[in-house]
PDB file of N, CA and C in Angstrom:
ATOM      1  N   UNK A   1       6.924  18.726  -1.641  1.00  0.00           N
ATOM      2  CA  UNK A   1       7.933  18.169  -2.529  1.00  0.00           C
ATOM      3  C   UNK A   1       8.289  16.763  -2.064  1.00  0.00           C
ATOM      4  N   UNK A   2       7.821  15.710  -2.738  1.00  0.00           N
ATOM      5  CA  UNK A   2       8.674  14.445  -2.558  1.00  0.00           C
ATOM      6  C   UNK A   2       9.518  13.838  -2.998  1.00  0.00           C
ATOM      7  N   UNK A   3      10.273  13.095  -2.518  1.00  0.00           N
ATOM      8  CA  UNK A   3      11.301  12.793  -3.320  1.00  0.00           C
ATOM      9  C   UNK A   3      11.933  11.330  -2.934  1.00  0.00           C
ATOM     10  N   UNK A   4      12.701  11.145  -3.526  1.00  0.00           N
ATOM     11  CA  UNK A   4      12.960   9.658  -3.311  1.00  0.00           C
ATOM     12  C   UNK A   4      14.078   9.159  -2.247  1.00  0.00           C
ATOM     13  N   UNK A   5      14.068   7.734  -1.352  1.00  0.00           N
ATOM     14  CA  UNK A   5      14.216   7.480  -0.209  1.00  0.00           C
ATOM     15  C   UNK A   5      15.346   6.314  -0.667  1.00  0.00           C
ATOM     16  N   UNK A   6      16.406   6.629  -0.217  1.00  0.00           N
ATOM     17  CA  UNK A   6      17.572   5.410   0.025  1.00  0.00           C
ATOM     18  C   UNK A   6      17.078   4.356   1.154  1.00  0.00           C
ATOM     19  N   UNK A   7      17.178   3.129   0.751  1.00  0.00           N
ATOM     20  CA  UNK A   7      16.876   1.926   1.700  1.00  0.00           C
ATOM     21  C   UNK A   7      17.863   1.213   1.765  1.00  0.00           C
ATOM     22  N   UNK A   8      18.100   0.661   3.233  1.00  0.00           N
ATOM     23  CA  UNK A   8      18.988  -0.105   3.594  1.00  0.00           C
ATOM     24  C   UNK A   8      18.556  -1.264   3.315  1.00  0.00           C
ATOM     25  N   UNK A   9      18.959  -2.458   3.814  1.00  0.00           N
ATOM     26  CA  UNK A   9      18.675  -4.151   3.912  1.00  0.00           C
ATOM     27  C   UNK A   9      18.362  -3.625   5.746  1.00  0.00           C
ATOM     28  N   UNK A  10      18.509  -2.828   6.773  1.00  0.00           N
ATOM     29  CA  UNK A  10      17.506  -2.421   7.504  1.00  0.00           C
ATOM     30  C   UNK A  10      16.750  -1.646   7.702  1.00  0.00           C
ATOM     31  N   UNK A  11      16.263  -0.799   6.959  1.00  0.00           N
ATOM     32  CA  UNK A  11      15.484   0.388   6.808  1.00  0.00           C
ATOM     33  C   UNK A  11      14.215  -0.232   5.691  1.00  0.00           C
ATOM     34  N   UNK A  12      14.683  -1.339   4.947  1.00  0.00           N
ATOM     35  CA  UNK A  12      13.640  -1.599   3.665  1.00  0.00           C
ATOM     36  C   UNK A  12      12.239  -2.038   4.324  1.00  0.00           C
ATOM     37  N   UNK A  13      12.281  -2.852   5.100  1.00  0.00           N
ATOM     38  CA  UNK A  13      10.697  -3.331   5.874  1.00  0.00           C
ATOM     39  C   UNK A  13      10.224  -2.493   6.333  1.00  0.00           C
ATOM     40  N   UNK A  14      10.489  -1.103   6.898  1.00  0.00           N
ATOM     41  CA  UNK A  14       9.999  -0.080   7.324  1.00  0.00           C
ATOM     42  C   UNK A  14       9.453   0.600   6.532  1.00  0.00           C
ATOM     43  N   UNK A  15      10.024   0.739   5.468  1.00  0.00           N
ATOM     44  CA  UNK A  15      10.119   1.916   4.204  1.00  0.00           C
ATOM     45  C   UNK A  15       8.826   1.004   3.376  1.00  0.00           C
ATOM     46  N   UNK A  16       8.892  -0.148   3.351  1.00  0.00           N
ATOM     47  CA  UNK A  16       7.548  -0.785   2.201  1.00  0.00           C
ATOM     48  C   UNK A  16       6.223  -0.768   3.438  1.00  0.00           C
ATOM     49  N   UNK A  17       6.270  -0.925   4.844  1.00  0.00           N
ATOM     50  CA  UNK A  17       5.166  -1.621   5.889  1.00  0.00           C
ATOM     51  C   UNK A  17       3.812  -0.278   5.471  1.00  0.00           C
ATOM     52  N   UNK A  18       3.658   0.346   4.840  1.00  0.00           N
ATOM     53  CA  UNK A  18       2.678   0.983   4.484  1.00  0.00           C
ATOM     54  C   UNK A  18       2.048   1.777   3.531  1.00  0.00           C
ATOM     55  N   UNK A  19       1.150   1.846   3.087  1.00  0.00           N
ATOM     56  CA  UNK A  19       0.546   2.973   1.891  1.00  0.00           C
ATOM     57  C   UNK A  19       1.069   1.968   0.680  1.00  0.00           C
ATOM     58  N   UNK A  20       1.261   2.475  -0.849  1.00  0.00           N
ATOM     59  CA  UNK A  20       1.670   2.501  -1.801  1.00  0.00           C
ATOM     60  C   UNK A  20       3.533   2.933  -2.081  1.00  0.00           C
ATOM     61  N   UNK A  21       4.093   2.159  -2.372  1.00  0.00           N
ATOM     62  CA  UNK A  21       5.621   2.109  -2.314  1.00  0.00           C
ATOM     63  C   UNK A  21       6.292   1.505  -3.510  1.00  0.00           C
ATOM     64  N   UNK A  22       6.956   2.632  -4.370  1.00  0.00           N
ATOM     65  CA  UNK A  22       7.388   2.077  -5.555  1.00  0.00           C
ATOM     66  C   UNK A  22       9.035   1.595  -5.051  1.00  0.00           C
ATOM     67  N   UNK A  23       9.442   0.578  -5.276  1.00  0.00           N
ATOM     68  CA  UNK A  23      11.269   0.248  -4.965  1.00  0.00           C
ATOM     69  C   UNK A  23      11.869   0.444  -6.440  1.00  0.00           C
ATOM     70  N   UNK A  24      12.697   0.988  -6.238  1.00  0.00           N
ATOM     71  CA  UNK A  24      13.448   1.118  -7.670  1.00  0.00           C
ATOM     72  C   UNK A  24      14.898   0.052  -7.061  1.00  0.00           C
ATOM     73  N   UNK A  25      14.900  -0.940  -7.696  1.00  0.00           N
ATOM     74  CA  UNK A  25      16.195  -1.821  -7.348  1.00  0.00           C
ATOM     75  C   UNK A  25      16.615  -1.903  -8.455  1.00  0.00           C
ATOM     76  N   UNK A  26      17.925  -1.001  -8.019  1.00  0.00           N
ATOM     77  CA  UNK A  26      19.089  -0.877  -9.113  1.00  0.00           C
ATOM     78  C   UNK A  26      20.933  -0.998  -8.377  1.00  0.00           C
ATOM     79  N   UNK A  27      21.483  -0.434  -9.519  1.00  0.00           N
ATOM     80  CA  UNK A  27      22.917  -0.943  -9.626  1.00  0.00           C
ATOM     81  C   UNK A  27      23.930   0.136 -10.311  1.00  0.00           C
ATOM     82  N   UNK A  28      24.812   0.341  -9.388  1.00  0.00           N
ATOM     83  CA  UNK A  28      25.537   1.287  -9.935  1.00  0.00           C
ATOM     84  C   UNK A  28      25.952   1.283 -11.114  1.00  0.00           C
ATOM     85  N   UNK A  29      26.387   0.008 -11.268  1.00  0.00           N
ATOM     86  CA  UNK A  29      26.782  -0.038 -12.605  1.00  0.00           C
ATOM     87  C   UNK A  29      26.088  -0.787 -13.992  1.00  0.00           C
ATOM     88  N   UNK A  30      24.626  -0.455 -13.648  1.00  0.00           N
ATOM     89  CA  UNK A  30      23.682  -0.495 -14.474  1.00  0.00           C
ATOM     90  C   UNK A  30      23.796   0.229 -15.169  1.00  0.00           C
ATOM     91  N   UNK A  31      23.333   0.222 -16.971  1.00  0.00           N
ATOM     92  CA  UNK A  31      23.658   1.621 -17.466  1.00  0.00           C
ATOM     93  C   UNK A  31      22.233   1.719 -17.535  1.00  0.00           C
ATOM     94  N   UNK A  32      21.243   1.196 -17.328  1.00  0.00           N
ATOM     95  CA  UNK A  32      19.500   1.157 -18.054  1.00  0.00           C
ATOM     96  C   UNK A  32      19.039   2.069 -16.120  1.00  0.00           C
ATOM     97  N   UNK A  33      19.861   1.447 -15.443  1.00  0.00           N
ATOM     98  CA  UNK A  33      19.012   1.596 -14.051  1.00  0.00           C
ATOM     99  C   UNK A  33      19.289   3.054 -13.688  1.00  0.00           C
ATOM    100  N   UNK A  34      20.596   3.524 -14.531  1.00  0.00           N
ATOM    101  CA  UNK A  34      21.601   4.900 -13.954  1.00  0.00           C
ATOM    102  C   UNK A  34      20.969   6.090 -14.854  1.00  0.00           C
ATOM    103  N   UNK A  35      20.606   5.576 -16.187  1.00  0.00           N
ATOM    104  CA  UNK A  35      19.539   6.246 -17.155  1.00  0.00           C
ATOM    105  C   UNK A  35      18.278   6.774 -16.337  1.00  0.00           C
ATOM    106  N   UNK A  36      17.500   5.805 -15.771  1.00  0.00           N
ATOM    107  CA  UNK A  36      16.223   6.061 -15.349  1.00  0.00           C
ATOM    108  C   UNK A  36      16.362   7.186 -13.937  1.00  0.00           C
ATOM    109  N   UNK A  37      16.951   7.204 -13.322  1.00  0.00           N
ATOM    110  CA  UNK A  37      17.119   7.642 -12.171  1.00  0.00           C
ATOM    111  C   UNK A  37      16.714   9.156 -12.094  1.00  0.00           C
ATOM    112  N   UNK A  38      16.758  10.057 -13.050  1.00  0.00           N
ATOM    113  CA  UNK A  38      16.286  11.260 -13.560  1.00  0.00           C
ATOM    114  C   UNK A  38      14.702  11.153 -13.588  1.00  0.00           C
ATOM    115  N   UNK A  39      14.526  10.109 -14.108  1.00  0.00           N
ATOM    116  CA  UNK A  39      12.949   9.651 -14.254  1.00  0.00           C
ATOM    117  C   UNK A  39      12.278   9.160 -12.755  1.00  0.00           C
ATOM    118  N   UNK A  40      12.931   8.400 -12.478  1.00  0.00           N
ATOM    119  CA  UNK A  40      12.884   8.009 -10.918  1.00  0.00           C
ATOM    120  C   UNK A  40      11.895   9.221 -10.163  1.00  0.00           C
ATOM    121  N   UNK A  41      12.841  10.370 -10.408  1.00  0.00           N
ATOM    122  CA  UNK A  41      12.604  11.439  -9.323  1.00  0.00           C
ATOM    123  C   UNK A  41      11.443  11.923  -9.838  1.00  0.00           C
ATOM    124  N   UNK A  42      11.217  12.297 -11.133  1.00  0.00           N
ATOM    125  CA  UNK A  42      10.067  12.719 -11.787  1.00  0.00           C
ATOM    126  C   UNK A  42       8.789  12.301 -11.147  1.00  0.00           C
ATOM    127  N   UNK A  43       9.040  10.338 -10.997  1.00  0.00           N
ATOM    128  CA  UNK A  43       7.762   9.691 -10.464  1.00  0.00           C
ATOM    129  C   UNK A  43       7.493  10.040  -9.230  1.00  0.00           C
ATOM    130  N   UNK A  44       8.778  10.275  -8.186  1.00  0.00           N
ATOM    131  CA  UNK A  44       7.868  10.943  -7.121  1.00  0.00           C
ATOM    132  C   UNK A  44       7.430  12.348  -6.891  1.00  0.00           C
ATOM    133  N   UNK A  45       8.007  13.099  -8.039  1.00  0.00           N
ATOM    134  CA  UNK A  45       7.126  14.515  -7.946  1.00  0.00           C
ATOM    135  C   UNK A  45       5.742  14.249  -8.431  1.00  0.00           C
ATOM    136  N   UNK A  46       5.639  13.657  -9.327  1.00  0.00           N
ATOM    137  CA  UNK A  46       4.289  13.371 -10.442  1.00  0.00           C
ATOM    138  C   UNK A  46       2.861  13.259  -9.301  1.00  0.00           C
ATOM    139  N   UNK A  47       3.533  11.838  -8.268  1.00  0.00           N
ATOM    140  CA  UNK A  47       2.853  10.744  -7.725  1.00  0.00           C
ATOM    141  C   UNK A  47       3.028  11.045  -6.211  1.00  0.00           C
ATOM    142  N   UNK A  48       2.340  12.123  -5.577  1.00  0.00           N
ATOM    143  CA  UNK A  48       2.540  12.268  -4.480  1.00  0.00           C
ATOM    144  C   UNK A  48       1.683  11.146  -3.540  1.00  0.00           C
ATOM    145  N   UNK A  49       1.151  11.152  -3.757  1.00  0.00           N
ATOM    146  CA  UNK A  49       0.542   9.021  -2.736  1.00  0.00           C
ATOM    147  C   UNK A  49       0.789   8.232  -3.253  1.00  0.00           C
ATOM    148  N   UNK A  50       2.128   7.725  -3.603  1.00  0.00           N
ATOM    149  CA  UNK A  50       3.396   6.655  -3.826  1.00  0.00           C
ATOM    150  C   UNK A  50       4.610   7.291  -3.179  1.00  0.00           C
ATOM    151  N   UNK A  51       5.022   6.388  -2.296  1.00  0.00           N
ATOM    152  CA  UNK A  51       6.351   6.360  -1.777  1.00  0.00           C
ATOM    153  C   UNK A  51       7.304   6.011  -2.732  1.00  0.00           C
ATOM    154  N   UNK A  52       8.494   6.497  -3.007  1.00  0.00           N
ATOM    155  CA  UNK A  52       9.106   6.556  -3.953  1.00  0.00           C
ATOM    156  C   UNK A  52      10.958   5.866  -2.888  1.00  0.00           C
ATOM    157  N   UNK A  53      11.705   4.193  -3.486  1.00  0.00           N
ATOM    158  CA  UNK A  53      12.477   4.175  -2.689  1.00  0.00           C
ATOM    159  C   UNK A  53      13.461   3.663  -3.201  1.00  0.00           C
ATOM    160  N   UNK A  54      14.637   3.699  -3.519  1.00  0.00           N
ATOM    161  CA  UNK A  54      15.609   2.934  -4.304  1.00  0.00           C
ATOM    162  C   UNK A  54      16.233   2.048  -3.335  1.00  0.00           C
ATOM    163  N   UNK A  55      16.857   0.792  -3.914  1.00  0.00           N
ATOM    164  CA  UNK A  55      17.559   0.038  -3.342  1.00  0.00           C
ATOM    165  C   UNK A  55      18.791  -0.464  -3.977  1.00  0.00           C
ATOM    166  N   UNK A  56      19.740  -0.430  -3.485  1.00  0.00           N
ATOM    167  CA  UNK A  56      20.857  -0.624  -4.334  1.00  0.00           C
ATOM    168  C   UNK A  56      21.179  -1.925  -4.664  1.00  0.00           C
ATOM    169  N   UNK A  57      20.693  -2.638  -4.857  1.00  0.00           N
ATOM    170  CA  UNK A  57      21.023  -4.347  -5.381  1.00  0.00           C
ATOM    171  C   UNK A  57      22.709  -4.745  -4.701  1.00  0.00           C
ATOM    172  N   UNK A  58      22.889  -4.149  -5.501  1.00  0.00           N
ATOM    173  CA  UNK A  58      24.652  -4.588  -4.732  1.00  0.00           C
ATOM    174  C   UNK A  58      24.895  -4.483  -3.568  1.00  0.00           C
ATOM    175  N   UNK A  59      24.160  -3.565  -2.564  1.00  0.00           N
ATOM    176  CA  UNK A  59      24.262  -3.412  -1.097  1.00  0.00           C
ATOM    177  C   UNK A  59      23.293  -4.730  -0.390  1.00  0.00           C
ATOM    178  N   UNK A  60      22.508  -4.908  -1.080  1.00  0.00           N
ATOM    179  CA  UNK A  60      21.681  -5.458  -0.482  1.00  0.00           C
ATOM    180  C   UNK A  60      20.520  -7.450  -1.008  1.00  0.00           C
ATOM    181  N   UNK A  61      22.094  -7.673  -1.257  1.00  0.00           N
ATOM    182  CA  UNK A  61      22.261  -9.159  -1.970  1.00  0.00           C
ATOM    183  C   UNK A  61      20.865 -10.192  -1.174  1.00  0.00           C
ATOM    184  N   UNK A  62      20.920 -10.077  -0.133  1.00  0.00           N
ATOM    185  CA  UNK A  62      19.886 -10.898   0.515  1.00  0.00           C
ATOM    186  C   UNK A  62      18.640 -10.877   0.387  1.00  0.00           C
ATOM    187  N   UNK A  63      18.686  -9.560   0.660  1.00  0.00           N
ATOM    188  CA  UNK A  63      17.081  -9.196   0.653  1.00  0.00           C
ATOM    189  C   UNK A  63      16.750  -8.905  -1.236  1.00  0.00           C
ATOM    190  N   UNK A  64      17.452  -9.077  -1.702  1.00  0.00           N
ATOM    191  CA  UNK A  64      16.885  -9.247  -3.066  1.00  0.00           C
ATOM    192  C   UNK A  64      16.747 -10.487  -3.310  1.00  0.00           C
ATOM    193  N   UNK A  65      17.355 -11.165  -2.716  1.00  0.00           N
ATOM    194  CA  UNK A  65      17.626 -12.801  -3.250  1.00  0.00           C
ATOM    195  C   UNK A  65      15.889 -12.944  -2.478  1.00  0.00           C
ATOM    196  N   UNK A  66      15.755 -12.850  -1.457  1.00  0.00           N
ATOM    197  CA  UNK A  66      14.340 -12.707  -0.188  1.00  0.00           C
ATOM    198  C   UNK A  66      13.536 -12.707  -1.156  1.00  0.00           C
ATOM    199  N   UNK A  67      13.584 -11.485  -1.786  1.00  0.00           N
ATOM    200  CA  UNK A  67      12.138 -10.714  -3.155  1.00  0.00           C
ATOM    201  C   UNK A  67      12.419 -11.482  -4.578  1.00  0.00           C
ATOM    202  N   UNK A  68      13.256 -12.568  -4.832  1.00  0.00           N
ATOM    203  CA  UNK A  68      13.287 -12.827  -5.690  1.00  0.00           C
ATOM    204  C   UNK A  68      13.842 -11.851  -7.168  1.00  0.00           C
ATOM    205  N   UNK A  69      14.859 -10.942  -6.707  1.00  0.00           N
ATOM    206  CA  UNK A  69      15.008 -10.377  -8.007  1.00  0.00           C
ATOM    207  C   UNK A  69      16.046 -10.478  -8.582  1.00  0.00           C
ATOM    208  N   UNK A  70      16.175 -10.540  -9.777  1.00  0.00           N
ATOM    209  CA  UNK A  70      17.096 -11.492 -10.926  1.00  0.00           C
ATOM    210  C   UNK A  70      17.585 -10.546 -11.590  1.00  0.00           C
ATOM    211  N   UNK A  71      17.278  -9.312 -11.514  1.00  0.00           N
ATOM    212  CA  UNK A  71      18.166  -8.639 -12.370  1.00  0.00           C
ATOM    213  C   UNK A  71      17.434  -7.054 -12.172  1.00  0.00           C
ATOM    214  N   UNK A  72      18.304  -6.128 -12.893  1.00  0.00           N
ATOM    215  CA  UNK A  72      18.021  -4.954 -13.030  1.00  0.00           C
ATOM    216  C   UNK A  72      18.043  -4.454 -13.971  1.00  0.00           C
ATOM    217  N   UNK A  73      17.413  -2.950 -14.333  1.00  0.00           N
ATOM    218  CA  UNK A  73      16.189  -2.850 -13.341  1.00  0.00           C
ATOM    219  C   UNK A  73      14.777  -3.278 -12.991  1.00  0.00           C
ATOM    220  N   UNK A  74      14.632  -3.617 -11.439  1.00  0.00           N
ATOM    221  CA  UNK A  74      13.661  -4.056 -11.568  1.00  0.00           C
ATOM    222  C   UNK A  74      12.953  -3.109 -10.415  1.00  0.00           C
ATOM    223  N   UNK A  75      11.721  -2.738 -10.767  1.00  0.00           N
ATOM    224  CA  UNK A  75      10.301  -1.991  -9.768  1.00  0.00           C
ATOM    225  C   UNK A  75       9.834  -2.978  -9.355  1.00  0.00           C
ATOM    226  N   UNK A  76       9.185  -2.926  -8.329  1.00  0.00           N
ATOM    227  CA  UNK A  76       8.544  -3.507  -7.071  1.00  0.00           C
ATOM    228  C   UNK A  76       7.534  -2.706  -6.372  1.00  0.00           C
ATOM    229  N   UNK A  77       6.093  -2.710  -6.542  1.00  0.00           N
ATOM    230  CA  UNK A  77       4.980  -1.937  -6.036  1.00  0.00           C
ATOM    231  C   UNK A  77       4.430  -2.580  -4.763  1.00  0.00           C
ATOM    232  N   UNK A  78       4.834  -1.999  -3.047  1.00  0.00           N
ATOM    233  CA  UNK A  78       4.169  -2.572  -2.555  1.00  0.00           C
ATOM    234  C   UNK A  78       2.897  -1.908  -2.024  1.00  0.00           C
ATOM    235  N   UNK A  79       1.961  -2.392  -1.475  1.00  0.00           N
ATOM    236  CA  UNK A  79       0.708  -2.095  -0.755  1.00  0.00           C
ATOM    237  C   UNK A  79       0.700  -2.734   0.395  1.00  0.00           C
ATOM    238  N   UNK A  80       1.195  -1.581   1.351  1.00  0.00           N
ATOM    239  CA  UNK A  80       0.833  -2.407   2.857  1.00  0.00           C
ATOM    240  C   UNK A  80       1.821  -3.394   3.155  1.00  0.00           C
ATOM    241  N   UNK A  81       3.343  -3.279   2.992  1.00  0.00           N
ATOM    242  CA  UNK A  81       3.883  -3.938   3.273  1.00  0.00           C
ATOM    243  C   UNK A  81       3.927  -5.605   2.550  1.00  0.00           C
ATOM    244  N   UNK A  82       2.970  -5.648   0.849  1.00  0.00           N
ATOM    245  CA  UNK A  82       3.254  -6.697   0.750  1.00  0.00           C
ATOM    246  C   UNK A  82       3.241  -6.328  -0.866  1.00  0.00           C
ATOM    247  N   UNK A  83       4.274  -7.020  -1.838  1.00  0.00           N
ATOM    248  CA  UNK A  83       4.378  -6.823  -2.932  1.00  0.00           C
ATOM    249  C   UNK A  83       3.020  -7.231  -4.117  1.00  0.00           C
ATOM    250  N   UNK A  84       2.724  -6.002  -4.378  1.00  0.00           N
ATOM    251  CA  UNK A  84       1.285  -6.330  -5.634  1.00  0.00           C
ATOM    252  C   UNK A  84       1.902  -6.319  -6.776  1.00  0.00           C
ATOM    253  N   UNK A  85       2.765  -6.251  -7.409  1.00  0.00           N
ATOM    254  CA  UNK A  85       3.275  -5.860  -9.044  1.00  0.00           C
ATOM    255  C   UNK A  85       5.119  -5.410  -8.982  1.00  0.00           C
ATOM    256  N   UNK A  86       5.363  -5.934  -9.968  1.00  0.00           N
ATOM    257  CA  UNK A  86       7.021  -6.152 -10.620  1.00  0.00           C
ATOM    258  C   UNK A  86       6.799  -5.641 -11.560  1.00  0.00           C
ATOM    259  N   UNK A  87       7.947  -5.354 -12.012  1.00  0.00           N
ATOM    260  CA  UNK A  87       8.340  -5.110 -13.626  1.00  0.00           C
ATOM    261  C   UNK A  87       9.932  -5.126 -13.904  1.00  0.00           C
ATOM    262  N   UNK A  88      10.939  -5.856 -14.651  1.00  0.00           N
ATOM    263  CA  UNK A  88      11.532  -5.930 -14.960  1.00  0.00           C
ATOM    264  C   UNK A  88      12.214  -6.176 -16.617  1.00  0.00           C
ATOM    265  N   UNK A  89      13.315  -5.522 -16.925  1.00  0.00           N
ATOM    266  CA  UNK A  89      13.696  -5.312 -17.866  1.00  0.00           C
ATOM    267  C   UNK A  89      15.225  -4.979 -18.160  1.00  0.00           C
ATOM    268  N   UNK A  90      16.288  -5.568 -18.665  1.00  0.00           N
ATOM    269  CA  UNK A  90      17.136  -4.976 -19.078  1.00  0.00           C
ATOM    270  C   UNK A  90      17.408  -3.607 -19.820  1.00  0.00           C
ATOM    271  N   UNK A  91      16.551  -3.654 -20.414  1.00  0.00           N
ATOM    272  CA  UNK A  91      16.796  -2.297 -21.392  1.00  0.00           C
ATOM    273  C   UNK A  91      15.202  -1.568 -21.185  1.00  0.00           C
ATOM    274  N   UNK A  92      15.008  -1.254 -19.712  1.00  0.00           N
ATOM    275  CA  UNK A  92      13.745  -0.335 -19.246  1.00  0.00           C
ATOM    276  C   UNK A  92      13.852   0.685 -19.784  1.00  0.00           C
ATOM    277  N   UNK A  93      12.657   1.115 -20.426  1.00  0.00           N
ATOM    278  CA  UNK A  93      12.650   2.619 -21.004  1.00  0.00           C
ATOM    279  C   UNK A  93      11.762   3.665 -20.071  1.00  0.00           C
ATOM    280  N   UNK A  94      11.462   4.745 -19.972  1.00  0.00           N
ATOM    281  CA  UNK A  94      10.889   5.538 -19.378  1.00  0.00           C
ATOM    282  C   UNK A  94       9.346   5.405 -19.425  1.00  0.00           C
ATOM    283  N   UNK A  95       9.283   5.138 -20.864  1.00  0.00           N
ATOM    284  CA  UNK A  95       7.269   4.963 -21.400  1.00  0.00           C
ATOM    285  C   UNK A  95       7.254   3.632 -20.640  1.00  0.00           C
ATOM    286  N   UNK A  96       7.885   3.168 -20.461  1.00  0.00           N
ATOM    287  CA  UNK A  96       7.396   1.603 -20.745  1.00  0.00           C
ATOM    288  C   UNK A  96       6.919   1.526 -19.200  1.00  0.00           C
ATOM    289  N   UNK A  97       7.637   2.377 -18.270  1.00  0.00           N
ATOM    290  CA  UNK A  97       7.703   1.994 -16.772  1.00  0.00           C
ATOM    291  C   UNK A  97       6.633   3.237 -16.189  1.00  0.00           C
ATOM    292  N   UNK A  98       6.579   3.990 -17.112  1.00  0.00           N
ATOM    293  CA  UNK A  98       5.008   4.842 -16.923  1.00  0.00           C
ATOM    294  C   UNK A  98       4.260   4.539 -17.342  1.00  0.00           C
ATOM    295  N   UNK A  99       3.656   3.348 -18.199  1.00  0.00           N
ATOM    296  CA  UNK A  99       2.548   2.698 -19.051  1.00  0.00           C
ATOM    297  C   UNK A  99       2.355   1.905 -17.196  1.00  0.00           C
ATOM    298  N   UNK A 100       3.611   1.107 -17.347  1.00  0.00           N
ATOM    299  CA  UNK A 100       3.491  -0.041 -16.202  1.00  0.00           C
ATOM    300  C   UNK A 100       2.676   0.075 -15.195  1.00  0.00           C
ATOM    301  N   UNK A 101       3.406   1.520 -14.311  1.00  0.00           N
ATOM    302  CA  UNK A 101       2.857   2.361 -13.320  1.00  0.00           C
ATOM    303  C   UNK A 101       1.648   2.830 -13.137  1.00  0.00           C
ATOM    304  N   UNK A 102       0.724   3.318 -14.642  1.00  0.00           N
ATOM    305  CA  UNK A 102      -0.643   3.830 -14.729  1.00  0.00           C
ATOM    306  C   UNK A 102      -1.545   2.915 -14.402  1.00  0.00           C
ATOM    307  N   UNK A 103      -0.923   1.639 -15.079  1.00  0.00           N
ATOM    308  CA  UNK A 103      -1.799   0.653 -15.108  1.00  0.00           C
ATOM    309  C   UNK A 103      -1.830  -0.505 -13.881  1.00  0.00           C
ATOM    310  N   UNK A 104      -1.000  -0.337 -13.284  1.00  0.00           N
ATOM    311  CA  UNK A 104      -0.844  -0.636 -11.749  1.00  0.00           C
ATOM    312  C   UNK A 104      -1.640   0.162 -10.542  1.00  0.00           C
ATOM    313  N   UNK A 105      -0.945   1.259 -10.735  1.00  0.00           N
ATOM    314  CA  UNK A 105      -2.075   2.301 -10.055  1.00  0.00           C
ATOM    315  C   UNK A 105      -3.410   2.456 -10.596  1.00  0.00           C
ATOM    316  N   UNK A 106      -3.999   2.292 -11.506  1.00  0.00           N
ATOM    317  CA  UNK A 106      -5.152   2.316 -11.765  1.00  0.00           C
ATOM    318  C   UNK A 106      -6.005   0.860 -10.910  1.00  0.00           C
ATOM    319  N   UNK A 107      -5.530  -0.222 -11.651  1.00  0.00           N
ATOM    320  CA  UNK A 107      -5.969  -1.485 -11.246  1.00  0.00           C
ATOM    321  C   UNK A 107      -5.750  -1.324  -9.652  1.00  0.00           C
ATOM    322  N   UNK A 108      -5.268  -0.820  -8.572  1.00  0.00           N
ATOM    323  CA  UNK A 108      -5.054  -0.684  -7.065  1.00  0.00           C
ATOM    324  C   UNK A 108      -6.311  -0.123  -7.040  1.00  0.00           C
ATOM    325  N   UNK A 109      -6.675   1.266  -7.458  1.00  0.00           N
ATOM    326  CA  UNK A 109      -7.333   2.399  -7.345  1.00  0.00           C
ATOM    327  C   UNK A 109      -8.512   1.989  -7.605  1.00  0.00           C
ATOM    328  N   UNK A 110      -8.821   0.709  -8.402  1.00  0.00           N
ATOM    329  CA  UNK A 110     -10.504   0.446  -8.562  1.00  0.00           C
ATOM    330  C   UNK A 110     -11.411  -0.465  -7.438  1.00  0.00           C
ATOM    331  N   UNK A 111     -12.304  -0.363  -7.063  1.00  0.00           N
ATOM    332  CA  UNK A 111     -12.982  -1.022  -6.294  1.00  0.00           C
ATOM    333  C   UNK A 111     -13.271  -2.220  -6.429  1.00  0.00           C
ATOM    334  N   UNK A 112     -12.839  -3.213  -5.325  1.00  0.00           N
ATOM    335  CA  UNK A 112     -13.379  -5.014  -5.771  1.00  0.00           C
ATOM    336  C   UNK A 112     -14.484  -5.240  -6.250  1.00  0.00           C
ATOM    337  N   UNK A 113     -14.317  -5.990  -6.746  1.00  0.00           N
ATOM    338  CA  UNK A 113     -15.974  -6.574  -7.402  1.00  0.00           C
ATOM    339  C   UNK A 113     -16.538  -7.841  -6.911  1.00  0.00           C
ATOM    340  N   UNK A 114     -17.578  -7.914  -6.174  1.00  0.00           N
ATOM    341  CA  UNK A 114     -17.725  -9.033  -5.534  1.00  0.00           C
ATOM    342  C   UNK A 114     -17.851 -10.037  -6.547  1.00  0.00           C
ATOM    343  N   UNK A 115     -17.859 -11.014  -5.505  1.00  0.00           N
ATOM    344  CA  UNK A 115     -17.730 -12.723  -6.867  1.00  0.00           C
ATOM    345  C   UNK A 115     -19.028 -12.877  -6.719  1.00  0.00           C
ATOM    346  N   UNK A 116     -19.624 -12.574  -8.260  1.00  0.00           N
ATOM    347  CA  UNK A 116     -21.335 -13.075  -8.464  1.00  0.00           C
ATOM    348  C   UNK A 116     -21.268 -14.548  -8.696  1.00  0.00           C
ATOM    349  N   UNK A 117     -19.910 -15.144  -9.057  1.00  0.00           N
ATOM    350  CA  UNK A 117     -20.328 -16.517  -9.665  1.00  0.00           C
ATOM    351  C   UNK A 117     -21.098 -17.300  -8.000  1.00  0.00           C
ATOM    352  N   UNK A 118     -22.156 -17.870  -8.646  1.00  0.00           N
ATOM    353  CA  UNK A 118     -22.799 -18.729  -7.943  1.00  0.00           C
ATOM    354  C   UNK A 118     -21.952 -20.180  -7.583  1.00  0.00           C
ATOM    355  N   UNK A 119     -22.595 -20.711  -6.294  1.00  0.00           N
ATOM    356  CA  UNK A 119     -21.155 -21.392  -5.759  1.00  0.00           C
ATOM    357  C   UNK A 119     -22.095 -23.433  -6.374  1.00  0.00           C
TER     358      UNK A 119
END
């Protein structure tokens, strides 16, 4: 059973430094971010090799300002401790952030393709 991980502004570098790591950065008094949160949990039952981690924006003013994030809600996919994919939205819907997710995880999940272009 997995489930999803509260992050501090010191616990967050720990919590992203490996594997696949979805951040859910939200806000209490979000009504779009407080909606999803049911869904939230879903993604880490669904998605057991994704770390699943919320961050509370309001706790943690710096280190959002750090990641650049402007608003909520916003997801944050890292790999290995370094951010591959965002998604943000005021009015996030559930499809929209499982379309996001498939297609994130898919594009991770495929193998590089070497560069044929001739140099």
């Amino acid at each position: 059973m997995t489930s999803v991980v509260e992050a501090t502004r010191e616990s967050f570098a720990e919590l992203v430094a490996t594997g696949l790591v979805l951040v859910d950065v939200w806000g209490p008094d979000c009504r779009p971010c407080v909606a999803l949160e049911p869904h939230v949990a879903g993604i880490a039952e669904e998605h057991p090799e994704l770390a699943v981690v919320k961050l509370d924006a309001s706790k943690a003013r710096r280190l959002c300002i750090a990641h650049q994030v402007r608003g909520v809600p916003t997801f944050l996919l890292f790999r290995d401790g370094q951010e591959v994919a965002r998604i943000t939205h005021p009015s996030l819907r559930p499809a929209q952030l499982d379309s996001w997710l498939a297609t994130e995880l898919d594009r991770l999940s495929a193998p590089e393709r070497p560069n044929t272009e001739e140099e």
